[in-house]
N, C-alpha and C. Protein backbone atom coordinates (compact mmCIF):
# COMPACT_ATOMS: atom_id res chain seq x y z
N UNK A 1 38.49 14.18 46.83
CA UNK A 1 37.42 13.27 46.46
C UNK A 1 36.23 14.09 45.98
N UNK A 2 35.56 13.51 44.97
CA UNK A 2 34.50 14.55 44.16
C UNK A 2 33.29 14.32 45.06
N UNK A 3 32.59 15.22 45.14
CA UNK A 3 31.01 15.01 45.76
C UNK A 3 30.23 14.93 44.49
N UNK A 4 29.63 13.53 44.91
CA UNK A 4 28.84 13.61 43.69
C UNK A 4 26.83 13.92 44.47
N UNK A 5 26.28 14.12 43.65
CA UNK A 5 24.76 14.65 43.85
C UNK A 5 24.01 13.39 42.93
N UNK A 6 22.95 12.84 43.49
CA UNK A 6 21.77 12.07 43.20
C UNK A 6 20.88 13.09 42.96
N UNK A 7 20.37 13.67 41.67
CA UNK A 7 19.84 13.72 41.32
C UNK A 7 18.25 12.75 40.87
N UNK A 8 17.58 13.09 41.33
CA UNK A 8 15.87 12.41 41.24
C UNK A 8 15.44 12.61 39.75
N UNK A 9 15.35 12.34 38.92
CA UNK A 9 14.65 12.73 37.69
C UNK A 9 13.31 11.53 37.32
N UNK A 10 12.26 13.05 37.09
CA UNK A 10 11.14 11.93 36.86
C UNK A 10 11.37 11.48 35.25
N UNK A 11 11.05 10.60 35.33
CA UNK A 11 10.81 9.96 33.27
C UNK A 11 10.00 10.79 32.38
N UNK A 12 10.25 11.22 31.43
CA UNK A 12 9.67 11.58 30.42
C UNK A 12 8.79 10.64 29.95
N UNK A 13 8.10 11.64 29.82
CA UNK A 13 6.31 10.91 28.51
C UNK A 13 6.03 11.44 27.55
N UNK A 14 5.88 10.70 26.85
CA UNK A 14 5.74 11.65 25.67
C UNK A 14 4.14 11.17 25.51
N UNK A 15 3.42 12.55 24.85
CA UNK A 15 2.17 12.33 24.82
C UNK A 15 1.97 11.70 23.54
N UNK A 16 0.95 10.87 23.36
CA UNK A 16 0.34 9.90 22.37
C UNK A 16 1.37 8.91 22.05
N UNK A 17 1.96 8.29 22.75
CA UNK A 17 3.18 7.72 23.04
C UNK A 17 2.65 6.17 21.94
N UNK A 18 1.74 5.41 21.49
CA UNK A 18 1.35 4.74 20.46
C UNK A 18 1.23 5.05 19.57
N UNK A 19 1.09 6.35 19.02
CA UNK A 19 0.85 6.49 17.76
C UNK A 19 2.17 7.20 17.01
N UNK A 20 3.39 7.32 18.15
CA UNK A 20 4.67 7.76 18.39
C UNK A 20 5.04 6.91 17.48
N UNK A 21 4.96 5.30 18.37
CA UNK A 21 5.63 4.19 18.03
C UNK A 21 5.29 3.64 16.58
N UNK A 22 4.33 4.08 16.10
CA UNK A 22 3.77 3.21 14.75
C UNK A 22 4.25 4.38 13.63
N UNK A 23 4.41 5.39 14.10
CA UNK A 23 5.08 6.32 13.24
C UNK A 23 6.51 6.36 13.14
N UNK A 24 7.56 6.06 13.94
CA UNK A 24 8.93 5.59 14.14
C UNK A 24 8.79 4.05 13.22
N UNK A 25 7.87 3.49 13.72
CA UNK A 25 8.24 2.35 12.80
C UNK A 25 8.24 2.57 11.37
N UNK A 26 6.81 3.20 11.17
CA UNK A 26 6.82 3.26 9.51
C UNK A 26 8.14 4.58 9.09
N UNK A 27 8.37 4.92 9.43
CA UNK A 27 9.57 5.97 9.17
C UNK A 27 11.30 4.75 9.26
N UNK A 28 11.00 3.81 9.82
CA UNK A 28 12.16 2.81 9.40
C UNK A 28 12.13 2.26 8.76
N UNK A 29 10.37 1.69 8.09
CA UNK A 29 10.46 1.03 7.01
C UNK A 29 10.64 1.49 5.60
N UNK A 30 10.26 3.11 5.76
CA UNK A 30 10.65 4.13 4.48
C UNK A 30 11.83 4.11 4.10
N UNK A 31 13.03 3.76 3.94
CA UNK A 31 14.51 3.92 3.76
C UNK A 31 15.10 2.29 4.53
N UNK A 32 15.99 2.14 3.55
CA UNK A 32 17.17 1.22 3.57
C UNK A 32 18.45 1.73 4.68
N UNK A 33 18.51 3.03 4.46
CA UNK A 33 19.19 3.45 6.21
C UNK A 33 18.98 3.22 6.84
N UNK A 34 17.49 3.84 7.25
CA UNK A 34 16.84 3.69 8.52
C UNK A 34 16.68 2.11 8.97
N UNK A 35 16.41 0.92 7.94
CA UNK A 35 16.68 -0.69 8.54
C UNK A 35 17.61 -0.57 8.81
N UNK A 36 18.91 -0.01 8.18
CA UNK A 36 20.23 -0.77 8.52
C UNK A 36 20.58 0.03 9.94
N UNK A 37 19.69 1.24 10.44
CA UNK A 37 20.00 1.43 11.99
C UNK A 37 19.55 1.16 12.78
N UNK A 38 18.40 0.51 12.37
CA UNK A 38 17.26 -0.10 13.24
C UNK A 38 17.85 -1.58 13.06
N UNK A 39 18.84 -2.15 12.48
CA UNK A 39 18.85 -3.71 12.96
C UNK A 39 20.43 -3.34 13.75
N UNK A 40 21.51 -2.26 13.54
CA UNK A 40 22.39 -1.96 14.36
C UNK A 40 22.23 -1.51 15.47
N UNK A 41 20.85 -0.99 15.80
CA UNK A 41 20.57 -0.99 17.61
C UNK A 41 20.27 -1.76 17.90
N UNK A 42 19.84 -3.00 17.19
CA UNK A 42 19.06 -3.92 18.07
C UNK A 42 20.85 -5.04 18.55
N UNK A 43 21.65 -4.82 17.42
CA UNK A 43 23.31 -5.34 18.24
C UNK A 43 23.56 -4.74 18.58
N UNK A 44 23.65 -3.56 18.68
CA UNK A 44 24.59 -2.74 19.59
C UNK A 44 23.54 -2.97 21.07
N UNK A 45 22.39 -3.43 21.44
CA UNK A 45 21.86 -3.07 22.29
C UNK A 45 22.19 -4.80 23.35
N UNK A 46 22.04 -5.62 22.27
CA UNK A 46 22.61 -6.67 22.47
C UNK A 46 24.25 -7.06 22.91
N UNK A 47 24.75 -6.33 22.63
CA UNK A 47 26.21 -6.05 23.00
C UNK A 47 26.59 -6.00 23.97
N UNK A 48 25.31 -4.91 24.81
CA UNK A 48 25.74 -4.49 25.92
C UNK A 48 24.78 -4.77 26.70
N UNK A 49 24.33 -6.30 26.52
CA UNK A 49 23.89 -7.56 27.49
C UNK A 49 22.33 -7.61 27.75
N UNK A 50 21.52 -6.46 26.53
CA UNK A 50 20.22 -7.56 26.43
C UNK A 50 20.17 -8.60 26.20
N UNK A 51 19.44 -9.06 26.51
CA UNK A 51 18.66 -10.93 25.80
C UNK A 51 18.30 -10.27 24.35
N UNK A 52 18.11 -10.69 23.15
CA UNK A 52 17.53 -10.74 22.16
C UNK A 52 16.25 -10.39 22.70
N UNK A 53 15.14 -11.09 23.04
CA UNK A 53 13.88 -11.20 23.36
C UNK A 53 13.74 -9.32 24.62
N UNK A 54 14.40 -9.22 24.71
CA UNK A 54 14.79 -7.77 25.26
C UNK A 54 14.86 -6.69 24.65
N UNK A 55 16.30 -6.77 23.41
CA UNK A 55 16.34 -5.68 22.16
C UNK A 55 15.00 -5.77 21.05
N UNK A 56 13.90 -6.82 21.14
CA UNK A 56 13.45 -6.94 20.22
C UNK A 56 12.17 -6.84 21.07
N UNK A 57 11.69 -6.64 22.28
CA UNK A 57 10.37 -5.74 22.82
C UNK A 57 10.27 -4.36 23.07
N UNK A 58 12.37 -3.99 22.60
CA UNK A 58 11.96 -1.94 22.77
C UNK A 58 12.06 -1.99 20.72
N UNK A 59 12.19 -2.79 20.21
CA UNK A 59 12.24 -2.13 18.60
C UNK A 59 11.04 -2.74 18.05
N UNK A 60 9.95 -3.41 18.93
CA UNK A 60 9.26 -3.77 18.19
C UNK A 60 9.17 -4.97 17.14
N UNK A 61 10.10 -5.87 17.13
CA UNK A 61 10.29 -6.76 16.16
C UNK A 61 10.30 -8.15 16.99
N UNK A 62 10.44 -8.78 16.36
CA UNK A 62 9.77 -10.80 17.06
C UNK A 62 11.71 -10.97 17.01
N UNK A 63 11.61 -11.37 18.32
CA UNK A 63 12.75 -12.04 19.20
C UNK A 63 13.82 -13.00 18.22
N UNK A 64 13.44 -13.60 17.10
CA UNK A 64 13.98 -14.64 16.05
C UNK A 64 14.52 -13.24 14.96
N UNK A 65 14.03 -12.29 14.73
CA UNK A 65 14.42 -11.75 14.00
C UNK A 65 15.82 -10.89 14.34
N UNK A 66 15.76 -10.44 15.62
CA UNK A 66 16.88 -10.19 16.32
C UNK A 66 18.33 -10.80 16.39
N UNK A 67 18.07 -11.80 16.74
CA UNK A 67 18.84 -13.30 16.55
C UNK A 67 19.29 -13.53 15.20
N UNK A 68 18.69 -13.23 14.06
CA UNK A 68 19.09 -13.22 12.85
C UNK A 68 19.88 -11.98 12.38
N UNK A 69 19.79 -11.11 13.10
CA UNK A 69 20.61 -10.32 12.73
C UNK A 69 22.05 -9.89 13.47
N UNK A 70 21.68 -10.75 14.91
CA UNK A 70 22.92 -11.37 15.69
C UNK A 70 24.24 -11.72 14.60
N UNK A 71 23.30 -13.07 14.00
CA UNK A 71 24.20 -14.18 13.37
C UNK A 71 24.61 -13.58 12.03
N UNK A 72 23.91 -12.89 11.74
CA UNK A 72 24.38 -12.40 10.44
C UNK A 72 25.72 -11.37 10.64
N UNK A 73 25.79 -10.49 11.64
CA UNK A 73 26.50 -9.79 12.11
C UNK A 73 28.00 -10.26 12.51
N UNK A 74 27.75 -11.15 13.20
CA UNK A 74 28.79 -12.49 13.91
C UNK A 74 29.19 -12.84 12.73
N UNK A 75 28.77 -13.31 11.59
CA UNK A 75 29.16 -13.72 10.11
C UNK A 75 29.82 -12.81 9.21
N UNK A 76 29.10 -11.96 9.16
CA UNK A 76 29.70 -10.86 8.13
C UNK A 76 30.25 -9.42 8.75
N UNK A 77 29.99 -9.16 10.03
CA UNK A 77 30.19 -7.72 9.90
C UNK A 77 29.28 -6.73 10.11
N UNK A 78 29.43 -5.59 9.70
CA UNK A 78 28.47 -4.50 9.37
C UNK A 78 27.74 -5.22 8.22
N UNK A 79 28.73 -5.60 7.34
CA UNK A 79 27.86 -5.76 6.04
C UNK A 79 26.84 -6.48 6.14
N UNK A 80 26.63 -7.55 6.86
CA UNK A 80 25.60 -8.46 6.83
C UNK A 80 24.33 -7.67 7.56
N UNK A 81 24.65 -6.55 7.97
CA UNK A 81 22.84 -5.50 8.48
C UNK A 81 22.74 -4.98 7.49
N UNK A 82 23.52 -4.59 6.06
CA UNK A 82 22.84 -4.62 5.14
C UNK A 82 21.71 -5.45 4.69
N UNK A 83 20.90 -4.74 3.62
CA UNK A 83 19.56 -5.76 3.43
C UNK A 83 20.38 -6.26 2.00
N UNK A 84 19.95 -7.71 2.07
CA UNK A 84 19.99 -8.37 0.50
C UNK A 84 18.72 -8.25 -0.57
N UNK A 85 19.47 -8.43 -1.96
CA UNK A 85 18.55 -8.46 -2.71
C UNK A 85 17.43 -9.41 -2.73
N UNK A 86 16.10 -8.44 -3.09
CA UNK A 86 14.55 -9.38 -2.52
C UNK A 86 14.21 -9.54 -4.26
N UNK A 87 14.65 -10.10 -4.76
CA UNK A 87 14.08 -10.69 -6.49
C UNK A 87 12.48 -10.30 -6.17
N UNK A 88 11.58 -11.07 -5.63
CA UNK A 88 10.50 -10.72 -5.75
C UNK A 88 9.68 -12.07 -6.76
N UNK A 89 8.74 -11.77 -6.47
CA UNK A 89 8.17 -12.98 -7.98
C UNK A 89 8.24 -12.30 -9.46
N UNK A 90 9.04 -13.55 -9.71
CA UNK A 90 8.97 -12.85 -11.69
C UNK A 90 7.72 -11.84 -11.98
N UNK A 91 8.31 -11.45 -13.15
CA UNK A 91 6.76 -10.84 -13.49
C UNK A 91 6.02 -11.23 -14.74
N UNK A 92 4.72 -11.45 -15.06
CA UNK A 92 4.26 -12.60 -16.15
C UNK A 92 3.84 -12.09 -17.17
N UNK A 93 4.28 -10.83 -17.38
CA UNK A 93 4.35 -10.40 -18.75
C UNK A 93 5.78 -9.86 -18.60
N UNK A 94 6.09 -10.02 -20.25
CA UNK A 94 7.82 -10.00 -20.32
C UNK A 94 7.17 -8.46 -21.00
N UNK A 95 8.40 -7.53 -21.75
CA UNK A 95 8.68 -6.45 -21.70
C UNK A 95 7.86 -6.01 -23.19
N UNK A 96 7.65 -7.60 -24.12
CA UNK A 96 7.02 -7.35 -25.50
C UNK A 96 5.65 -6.88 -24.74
N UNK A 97 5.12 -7.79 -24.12
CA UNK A 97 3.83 -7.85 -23.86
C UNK A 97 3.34 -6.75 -23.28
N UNK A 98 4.42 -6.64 -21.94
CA UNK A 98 3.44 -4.76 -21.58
C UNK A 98 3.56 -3.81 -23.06
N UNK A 99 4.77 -3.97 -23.59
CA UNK A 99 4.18 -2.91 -24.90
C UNK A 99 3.12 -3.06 -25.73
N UNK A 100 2.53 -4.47 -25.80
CA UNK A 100 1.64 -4.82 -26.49
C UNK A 100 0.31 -3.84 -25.65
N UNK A 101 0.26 -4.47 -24.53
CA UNK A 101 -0.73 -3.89 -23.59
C UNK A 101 -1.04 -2.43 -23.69
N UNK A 102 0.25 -1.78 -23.46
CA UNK A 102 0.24 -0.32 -23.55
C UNK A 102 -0.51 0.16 -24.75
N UNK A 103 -0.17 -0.54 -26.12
CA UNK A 103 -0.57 -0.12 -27.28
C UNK A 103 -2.39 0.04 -27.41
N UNK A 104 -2.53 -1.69 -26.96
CA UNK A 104 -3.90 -1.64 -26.91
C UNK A 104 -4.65 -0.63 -26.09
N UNK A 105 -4.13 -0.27 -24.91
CA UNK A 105 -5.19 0.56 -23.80
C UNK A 105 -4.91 2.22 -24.72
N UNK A 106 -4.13 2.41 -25.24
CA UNK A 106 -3.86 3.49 -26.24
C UNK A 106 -5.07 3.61 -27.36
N UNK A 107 -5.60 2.59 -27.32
CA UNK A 107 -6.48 2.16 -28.62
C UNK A 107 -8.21 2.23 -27.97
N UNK A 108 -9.06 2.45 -28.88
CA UNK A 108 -10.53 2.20 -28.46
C UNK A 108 -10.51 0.68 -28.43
N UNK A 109 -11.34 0.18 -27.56
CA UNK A 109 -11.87 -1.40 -27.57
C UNK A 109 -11.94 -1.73 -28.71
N UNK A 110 -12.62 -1.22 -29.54
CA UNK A 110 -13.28 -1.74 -31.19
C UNK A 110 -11.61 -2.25 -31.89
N UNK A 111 -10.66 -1.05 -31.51
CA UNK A 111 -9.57 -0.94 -32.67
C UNK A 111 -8.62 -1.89 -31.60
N UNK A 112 -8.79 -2.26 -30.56
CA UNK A 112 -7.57 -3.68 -29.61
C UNK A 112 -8.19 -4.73 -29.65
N UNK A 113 -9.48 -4.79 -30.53
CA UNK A 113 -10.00 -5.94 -30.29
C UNK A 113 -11.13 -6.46 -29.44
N UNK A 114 -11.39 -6.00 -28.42
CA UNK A 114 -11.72 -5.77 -27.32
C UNK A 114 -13.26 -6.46 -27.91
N UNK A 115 -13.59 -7.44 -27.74
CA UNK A 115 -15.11 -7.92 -27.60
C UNK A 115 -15.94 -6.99 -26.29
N UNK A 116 -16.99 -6.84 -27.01
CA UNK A 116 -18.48 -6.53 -26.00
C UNK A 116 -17.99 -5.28 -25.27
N UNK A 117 -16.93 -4.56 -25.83
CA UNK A 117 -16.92 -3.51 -24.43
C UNK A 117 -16.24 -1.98 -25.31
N UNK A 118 -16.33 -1.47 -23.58
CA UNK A 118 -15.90 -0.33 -24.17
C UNK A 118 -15.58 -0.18 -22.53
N UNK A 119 -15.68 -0.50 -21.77
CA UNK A 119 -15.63 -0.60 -20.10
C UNK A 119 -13.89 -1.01 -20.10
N UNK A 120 -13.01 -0.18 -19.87
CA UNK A 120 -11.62 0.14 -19.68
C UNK A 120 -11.79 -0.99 -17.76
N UNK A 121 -11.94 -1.87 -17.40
CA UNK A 121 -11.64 -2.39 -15.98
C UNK A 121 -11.07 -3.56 -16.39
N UNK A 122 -10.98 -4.37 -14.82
CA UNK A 122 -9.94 -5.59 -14.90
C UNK A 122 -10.45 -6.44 -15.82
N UNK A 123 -11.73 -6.92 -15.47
CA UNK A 123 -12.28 -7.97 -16.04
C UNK A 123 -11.80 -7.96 -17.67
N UNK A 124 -12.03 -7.10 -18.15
CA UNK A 124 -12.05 -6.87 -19.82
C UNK A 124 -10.63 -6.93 -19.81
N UNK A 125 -9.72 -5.99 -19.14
CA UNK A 125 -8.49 -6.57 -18.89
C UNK A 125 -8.16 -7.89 -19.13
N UNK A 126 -8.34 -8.80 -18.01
CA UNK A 126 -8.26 -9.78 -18.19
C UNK A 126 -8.51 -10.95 -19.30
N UNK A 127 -9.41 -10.85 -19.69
CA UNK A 127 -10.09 -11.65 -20.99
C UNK A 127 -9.08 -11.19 -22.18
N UNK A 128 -8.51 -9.60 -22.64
CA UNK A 128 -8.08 -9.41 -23.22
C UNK A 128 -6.42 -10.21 -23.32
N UNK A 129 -6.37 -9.66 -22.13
CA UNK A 129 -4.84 -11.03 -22.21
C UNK A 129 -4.78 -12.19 -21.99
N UNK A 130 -6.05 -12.73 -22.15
CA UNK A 130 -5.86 -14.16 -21.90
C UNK A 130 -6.24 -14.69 -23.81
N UNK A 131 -7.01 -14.09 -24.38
CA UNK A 131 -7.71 -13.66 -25.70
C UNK A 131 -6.35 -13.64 -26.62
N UNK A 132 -5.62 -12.68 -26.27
CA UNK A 132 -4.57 -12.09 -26.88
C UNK A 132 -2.95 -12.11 -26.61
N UNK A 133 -2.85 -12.66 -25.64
CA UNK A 133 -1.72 -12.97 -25.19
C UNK A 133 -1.39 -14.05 -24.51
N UNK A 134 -2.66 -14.82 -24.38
CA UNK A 134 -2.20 -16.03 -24.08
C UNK A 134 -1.85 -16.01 -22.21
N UNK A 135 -2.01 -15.43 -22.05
CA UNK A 135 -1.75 -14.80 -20.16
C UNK A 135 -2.67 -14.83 -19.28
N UNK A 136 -2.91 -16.12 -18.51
CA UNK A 136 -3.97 -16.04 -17.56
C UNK A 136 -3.87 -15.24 -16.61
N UNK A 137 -4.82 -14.56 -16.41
CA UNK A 137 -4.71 -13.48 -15.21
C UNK A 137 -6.12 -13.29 -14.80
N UNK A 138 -5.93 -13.28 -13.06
CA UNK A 138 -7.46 -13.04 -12.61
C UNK A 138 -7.59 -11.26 -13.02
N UNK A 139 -9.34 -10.69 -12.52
CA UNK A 139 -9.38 -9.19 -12.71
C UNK A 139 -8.75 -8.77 -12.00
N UNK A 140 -8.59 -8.96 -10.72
CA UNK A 140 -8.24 -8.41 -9.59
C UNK A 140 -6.87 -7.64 -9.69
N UNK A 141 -5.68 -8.32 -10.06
CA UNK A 141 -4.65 -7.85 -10.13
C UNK A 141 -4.52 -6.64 -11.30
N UNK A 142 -5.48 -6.94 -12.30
CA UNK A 142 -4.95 -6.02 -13.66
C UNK A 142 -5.45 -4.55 -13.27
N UNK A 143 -5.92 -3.81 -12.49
CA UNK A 143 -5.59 -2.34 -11.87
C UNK A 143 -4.80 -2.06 -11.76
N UNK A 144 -3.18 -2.98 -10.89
CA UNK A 144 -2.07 -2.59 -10.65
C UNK A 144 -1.56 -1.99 -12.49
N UNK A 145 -1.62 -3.07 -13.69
CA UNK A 145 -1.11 -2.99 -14.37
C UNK A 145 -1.53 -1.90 -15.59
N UNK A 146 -2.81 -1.10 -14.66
CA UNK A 146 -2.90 -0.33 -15.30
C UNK A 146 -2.24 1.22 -14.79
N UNK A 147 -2.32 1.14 -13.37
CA UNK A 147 -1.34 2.33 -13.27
C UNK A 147 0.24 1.61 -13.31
N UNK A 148 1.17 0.60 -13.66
CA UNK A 148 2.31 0.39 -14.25
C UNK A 148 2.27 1.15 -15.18
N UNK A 149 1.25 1.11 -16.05
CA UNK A 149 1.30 1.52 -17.62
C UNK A 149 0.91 3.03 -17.87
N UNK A 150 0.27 3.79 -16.19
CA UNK A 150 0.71 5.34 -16.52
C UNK A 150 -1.01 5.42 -16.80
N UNK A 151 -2.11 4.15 -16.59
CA UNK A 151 -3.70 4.94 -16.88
C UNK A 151 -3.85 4.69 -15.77
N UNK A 152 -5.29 4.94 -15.76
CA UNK A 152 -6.05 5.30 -14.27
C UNK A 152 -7.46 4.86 -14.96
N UNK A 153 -8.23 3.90 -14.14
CA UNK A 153 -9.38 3.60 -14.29
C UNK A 153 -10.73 4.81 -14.33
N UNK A 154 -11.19 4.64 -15.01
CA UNK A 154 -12.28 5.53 -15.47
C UNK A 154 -13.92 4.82 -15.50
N UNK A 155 -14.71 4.97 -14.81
CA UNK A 155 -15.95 4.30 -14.71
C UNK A 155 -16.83 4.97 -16.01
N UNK A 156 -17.91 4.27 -16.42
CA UNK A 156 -19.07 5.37 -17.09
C UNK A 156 -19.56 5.87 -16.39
N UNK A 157 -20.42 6.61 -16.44
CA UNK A 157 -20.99 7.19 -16.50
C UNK A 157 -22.91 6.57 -16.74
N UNK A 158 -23.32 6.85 -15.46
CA UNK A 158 -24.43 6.28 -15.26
C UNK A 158 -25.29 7.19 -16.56
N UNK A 159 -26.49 5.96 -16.53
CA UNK A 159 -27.30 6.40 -18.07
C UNK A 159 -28.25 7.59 -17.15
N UNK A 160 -28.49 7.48 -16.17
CA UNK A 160 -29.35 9.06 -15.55
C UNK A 160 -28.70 10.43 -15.73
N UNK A 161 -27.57 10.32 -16.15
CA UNK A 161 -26.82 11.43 -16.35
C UNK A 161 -26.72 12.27 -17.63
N UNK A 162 -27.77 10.84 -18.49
CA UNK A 162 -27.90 11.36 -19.53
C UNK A 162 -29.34 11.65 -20.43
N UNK A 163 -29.95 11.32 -18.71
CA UNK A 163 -31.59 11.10 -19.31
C UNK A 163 -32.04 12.88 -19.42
N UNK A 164 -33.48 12.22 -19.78
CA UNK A 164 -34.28 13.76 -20.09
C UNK A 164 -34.42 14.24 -18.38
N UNK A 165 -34.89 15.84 -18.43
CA UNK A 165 -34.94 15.98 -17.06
C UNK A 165 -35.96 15.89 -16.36
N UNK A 166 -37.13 15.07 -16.67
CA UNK A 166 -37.73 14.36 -16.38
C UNK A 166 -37.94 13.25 -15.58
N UNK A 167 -36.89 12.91 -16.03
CA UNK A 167 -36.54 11.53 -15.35
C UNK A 167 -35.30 11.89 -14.21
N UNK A 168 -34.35 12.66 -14.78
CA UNK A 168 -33.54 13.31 -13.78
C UNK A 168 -34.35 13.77 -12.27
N UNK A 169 -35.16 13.85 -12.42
CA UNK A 169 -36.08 14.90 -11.21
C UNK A 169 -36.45 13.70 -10.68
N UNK A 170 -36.94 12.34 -10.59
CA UNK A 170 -37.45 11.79 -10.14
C UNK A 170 -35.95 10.96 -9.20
N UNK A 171 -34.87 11.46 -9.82
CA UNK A 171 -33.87 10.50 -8.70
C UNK A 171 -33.12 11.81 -8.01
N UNK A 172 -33.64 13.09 -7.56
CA UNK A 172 -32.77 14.15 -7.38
C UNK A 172 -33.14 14.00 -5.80
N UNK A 173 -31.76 13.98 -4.64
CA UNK A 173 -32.44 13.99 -3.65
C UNK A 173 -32.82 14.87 -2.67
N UNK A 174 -32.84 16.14 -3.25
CA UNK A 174 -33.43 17.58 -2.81
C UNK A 174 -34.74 17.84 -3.60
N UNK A 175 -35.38 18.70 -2.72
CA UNK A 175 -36.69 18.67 -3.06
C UNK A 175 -36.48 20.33 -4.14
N UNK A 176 -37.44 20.08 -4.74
CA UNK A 176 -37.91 21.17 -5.70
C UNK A 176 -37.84 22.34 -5.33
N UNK A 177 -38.06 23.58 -5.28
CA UNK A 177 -38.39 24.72 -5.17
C UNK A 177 -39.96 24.93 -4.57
N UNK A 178 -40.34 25.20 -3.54
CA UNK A 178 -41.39 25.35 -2.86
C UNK A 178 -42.35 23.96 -2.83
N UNK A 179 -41.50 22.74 -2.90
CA UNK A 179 -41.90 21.65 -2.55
C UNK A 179 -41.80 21.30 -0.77
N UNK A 180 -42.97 20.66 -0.22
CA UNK A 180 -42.09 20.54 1.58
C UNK A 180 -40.90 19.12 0.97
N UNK A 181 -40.13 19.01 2.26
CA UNK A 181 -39.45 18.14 2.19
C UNK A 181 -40.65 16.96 3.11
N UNK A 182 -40.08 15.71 2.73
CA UNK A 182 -40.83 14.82 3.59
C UNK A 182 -39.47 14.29 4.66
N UNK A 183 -40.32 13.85 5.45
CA UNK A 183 -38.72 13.38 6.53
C UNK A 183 -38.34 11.87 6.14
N UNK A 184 -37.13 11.53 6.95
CA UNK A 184 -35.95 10.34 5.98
C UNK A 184 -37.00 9.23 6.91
N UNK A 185 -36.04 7.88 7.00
CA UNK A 185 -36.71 7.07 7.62
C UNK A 185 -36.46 7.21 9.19
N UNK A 186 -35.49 8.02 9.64
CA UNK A 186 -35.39 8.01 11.25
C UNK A 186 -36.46 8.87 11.41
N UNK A 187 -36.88 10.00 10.37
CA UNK A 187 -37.88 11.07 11.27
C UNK A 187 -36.95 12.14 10.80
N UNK A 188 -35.57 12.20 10.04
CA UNK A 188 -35.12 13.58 10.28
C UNK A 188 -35.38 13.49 8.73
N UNK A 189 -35.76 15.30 8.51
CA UNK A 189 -35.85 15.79 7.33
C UNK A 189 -34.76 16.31 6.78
């Protein structure tokens, strides 16, 4: 007959043990593997007689979602912890139009048409495809569609940047050369 030994072992901790967990998560949401092993522990964990509402307070996920991947499992297999295709919302310019777009932001305002500007942002964005293409679109979104299209927003350039230095000196917020400083509004200089 074997002697067996009880061993005492204290639990491991891992230090910063929250910021562990939010980093494991986002590292499952990076890759289509990593879901499809993160919804196969939550059955395999279930298998071997959690509750749902059990496998789905150590992975972090809402108790219904668990359950859905129960049934999907029960249905299909492995295959069904595959993820399905997510279409997404259409997109509201078809493939002429971003080339159109592309062409114009390729172009100075004057030569796309571009009323009143020369200011490359959404707004003008916007007006332009609604002007020109017939495409309502708030500003807000047309940033995305400018890095789609490979630009990057560019601000002007404030007019002090281009004044005399005269006027430059009066918005500089270091003091002169053997000027005192005066102190801020708390008192510190």
């Amino acid at each position: 007959m074997p002697l067996c030994f009880i061993v005492s072992m204290k639990p491991w901790k891992i230090s910063d043990a929250e910021t562990m967990v939010l980093a494991r998560q986002d590292e499952i949401r990076r890759s289509e593997e990593s879901r499809y092993d993160h919804r196969l522990h939550g059955v395999l964990w279930v298998a071997h007689g959690m509750s749902c509402r059990e496998a789905a307070g150590v992975l972090g996920d809402a108790p219904r979602t668990v359950e859905n991947w129960i049934h999907r499992f029960e249905k299909d297999g492995l295959a069904g912890l595959t993820a399905g295709e997510r279409p997404g919302r259409p997109a509201r310019l078809s493939l002429a139009q971003m080339a159109h777009v592309e062409t114009a932001l390729r172009q100075t305002p004057a030569e796309a048409g571009i009323k009143g500007g020369g200011v490359g942002d959404g707004q003008t964005l916007a007006c332009y495809l609604e002007q020109k293409l017939g495409v309502e679109r708030k500003a807000r979104p047309c940033p995305r569609l400018f890095r789609q299209l490979g630009f990057r927003l560019r601000k002007p350039r404030p007019l002090i940047a281009q004044a005399d230095p005269q006027a430059q000196a009066t918005h500089k917020k270091t003091p002169h050369a053997g000027q005192k400083s005066r102190p801020g509004p708390w008192g510190v200089g």
